[in-house]
PDB file of N, CA and C in Angstrom:
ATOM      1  N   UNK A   1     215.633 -44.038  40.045  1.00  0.00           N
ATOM      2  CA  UNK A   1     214.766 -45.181  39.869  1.00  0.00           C
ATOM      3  C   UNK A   1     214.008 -45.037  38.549  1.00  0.00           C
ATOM      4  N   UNK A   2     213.593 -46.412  37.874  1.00  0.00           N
ATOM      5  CA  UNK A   2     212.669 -46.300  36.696  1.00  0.00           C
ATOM      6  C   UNK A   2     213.671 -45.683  35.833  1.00  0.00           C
ATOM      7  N   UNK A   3     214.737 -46.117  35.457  1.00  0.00           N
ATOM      8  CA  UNK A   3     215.340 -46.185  34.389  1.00  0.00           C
ATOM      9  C   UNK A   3     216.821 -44.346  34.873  1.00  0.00           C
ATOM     10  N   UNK A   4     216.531 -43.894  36.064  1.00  0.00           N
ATOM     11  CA  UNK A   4     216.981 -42.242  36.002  1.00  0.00           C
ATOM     12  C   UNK A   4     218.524 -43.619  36.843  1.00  0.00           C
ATOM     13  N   UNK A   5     219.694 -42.831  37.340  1.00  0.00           N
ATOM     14  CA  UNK A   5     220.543 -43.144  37.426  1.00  0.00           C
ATOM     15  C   UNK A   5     220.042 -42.716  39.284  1.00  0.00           C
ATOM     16  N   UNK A   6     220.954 -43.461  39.690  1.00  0.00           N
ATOM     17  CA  UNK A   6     220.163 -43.566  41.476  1.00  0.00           C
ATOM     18  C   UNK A   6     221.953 -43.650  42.227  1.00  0.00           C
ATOM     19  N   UNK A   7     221.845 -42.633  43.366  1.00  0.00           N
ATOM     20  CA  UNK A   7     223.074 -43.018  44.384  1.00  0.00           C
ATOM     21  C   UNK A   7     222.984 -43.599  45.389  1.00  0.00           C
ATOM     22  N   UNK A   8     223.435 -44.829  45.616  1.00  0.00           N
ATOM     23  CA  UNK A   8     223.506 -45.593  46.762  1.00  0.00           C
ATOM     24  C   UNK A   8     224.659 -45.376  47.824  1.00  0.00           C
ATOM     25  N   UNK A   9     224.563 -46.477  49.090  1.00  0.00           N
ATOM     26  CA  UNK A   9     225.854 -46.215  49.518  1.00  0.00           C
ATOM     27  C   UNK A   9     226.592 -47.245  48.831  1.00  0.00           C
ATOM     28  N   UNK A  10     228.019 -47.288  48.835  1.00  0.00           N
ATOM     29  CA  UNK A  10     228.714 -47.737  48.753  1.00  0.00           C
ATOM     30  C   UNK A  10     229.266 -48.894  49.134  1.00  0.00           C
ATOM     31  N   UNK A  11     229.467 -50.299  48.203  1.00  0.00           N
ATOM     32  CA  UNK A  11     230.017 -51.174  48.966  1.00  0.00           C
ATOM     33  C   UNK A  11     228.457 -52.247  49.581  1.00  0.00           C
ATOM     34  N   UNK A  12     227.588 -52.165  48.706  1.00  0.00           N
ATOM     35  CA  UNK A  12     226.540 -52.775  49.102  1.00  0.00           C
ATOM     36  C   UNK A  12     226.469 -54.071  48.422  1.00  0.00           C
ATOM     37  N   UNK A  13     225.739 -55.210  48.963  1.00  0.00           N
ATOM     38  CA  UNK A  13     225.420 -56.481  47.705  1.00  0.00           C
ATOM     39  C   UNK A  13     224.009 -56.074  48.044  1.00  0.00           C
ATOM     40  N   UNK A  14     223.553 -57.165  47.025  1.00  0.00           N
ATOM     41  CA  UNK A  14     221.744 -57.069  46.250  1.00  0.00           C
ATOM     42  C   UNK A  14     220.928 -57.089  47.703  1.00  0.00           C
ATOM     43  N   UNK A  15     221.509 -57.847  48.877  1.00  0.00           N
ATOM     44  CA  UNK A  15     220.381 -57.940  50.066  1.00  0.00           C
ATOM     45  C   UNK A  15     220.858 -56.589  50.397  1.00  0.00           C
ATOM     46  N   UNK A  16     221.742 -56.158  50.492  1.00  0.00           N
ATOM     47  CA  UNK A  16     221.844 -54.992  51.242  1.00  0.00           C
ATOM     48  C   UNK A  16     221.238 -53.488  50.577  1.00  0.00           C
ATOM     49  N   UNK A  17     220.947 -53.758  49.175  1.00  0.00           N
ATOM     50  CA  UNK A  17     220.602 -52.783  48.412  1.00  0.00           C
ATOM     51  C   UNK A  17     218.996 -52.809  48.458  1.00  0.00           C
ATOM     52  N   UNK A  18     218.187 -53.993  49.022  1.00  0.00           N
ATOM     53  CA  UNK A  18     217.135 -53.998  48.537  1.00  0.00           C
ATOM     54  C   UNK A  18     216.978 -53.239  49.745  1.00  0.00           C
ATOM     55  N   UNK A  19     217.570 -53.503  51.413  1.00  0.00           N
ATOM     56  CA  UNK A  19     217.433 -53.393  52.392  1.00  0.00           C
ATOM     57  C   UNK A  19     217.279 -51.702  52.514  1.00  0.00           C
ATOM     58  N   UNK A  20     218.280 -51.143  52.023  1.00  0.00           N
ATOM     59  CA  UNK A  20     218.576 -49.445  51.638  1.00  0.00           C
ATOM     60  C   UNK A  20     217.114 -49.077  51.105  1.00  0.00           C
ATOM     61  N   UNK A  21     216.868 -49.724  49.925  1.00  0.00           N
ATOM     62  CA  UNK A  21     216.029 -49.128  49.225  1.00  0.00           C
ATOM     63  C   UNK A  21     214.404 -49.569  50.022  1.00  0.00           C
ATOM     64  N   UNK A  22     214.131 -50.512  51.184  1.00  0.00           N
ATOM     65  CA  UNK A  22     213.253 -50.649  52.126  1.00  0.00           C
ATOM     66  C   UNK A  22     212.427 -51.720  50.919  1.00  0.00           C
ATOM     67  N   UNK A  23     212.878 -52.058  49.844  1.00  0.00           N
ATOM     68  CA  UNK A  23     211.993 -53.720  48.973  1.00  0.00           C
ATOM     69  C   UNK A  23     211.849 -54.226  49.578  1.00  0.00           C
ATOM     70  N   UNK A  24     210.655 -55.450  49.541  1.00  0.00           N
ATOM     71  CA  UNK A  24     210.565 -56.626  50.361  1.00  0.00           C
ATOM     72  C   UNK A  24     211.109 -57.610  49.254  1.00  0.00           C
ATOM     73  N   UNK A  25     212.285 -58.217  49.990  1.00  0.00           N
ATOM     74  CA  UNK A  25     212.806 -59.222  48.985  1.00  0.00           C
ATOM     75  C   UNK A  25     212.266 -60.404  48.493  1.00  0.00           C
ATOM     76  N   UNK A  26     211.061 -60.688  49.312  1.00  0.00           N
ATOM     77  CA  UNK A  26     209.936 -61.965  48.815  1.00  0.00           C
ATOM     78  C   UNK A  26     209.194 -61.812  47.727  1.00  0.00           C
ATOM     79  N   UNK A  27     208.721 -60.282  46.939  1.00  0.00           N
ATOM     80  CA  UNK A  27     208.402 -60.083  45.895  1.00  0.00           C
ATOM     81  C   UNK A  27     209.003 -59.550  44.950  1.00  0.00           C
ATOM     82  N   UNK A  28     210.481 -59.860  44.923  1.00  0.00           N
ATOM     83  CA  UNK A  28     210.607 -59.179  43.818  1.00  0.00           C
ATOM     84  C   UNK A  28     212.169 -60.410  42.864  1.00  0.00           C
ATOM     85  N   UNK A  29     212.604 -59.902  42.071  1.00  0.00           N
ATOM     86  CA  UNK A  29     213.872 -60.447  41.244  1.00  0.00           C
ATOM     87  C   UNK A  29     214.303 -59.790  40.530  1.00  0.00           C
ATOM     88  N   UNK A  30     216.119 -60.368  40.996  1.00  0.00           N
ATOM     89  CA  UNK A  30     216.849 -58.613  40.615  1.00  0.00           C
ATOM     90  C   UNK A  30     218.025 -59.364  39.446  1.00  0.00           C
ATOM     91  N   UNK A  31     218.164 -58.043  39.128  1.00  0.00           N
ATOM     92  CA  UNK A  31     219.169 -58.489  37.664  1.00  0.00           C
ATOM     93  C   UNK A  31     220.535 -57.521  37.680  1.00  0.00           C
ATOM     94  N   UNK A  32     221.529 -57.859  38.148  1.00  0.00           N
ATOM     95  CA  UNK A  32     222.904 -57.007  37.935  1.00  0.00           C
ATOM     96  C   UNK A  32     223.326 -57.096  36.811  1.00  0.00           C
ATOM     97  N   UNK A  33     223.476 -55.859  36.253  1.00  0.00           N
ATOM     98  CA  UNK A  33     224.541 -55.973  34.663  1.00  0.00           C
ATOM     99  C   UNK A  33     224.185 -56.980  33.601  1.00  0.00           C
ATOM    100  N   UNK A  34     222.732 -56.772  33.487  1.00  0.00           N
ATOM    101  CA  UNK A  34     222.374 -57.894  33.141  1.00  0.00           C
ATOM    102  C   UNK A  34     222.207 -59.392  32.782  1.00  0.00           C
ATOM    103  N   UNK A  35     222.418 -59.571  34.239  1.00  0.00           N
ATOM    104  CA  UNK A  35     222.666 -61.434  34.543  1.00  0.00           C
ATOM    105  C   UNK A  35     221.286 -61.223  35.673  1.00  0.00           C
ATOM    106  N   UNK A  36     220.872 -62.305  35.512  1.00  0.00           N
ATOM    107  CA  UNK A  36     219.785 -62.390  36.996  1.00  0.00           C
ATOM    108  C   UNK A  36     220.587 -63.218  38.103  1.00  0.00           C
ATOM    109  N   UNK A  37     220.316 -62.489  39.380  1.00  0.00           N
ATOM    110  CA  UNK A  37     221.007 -62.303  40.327  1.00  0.00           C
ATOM    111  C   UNK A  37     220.377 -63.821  41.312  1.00  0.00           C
ATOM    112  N   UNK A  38     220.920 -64.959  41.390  1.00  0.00           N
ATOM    113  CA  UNK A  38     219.861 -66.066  42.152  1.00  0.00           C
ATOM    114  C   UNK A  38     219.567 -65.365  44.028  1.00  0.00           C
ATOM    115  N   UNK A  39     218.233 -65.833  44.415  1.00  0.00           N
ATOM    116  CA  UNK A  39     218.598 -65.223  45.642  1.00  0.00           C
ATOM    117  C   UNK A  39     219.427 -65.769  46.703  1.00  0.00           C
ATOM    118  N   UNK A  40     219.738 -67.399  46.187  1.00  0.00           N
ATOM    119  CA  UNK A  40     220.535 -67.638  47.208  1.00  0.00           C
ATOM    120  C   UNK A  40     222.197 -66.991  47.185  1.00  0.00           C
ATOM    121  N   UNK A  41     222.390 -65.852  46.355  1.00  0.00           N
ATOM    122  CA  UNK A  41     223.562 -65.252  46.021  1.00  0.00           C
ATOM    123  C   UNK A  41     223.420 -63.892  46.536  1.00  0.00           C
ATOM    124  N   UNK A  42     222.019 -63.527  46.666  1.00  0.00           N
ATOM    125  CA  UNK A  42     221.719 -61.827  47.072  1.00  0.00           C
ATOM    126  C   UNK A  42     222.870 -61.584  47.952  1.00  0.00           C
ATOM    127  N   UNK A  43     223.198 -62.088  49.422  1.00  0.00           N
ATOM    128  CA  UNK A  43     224.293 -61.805  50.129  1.00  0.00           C
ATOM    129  C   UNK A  43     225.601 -61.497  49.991  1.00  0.00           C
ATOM    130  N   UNK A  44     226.357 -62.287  48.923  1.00  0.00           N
ATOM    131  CA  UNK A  44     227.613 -62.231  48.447  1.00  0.00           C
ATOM    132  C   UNK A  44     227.666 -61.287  47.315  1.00  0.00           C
ATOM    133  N   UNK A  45     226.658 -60.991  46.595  1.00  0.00           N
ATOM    134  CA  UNK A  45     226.791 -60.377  45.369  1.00  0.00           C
ATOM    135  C   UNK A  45     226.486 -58.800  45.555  1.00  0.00           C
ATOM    136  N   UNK A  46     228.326 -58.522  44.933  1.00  0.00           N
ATOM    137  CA  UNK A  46     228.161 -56.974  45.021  1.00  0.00           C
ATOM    138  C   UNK A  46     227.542 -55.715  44.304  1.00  0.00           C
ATOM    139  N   UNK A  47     227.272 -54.830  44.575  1.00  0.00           N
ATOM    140  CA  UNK A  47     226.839 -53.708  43.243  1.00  0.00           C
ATOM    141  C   UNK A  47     227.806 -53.236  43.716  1.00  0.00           C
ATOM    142  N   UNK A  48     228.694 -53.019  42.934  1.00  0.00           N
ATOM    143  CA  UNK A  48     230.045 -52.293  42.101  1.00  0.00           C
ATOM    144  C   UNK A  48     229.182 -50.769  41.647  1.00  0.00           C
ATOM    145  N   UNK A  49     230.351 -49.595  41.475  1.00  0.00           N
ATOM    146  CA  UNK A  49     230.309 -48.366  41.603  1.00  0.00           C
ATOM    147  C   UNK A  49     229.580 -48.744  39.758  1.00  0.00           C
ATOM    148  N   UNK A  50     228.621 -47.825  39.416  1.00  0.00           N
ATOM    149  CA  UNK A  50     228.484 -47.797  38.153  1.00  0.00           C
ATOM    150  C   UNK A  50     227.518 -49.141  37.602  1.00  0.00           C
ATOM    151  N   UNK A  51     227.214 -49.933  38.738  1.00  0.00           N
ATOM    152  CA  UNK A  51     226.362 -51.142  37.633  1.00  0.00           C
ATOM    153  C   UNK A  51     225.050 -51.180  37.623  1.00  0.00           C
ATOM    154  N   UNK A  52     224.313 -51.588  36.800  1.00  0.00           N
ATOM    155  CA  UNK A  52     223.079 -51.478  36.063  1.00  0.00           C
ATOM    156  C   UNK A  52     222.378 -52.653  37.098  1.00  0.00           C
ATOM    157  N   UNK A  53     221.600 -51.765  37.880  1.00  0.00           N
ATOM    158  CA  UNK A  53     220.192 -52.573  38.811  1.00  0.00           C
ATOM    159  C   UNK A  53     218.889 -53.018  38.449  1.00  0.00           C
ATOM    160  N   UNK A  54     218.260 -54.070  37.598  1.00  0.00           N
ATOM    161  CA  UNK A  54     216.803 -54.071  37.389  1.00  0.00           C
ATOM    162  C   UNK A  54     216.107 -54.495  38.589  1.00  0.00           C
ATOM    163  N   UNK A  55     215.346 -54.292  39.571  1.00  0.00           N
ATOM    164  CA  UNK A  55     214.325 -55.256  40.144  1.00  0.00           C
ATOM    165  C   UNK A  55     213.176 -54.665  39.721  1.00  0.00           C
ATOM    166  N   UNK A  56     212.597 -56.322  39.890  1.00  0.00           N
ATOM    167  CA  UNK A  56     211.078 -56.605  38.976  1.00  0.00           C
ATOM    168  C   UNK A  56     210.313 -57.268  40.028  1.00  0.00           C
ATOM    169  N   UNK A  57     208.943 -56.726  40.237  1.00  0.00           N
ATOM    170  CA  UNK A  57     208.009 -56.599  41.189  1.00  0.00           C
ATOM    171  C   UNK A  57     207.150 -57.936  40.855  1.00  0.00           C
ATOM    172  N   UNK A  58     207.061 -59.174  41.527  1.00  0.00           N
ATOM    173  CA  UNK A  58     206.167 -59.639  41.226  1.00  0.00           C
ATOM    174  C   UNK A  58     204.821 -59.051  41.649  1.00  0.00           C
ATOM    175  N   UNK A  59     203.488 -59.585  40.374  1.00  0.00           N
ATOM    176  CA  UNK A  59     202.413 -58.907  40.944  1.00  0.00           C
ATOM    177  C   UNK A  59     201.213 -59.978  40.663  1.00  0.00           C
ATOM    178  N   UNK A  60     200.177 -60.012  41.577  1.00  0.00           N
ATOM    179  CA  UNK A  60     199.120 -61.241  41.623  1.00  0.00           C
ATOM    180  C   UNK A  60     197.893 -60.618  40.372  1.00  0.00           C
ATOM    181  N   UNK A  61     197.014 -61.064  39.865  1.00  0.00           N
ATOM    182  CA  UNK A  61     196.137 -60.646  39.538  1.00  0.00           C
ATOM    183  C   UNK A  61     195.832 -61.870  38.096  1.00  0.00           C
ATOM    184  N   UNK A  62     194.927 -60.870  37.509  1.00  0.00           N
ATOM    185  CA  UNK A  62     194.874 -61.464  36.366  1.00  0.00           C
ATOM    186  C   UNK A  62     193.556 -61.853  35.573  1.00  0.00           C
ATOM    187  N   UNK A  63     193.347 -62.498  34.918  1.00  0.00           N
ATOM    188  CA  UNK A  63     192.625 -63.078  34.170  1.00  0.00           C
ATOM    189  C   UNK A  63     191.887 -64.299  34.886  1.00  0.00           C
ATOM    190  N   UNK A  64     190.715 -64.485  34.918  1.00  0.00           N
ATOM    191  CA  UNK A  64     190.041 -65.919  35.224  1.00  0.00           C
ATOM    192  C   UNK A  64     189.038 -66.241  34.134  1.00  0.00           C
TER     193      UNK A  64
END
């Protein structure tokens, strides 16, 4: 994680990877091989042996 190279199982798509990795999929957006991944695709869409995972945390705060 954070950029180090990570082993999953095998044969996973993006819901099933977030599921492994225990993410809550309501905050976050993920990017395979660098394409962003839509969530209505998380299900069908595979991570293949070797491909490049970003998820990005949404976060509240800020400035007023």
């Amino acid at each position: 994680m954070n950029g180090e190279p990570h082993l999953v199982t095998e044969g996973l798509t993006v819901a099933g990877l977030l599921a492994e990795l225990a993410i809550d999929p309501a905050r976050v957006a993920v990017e395979l091989d660098r394409e962003i991944v839509r969530k209505t695709e998380w299900e069908s869409a595979p991570v293949r042996p070797g491909a490049s995972v970003e998820i990005v945390w949404f976060v509240g705060g800020g400035r007023r």
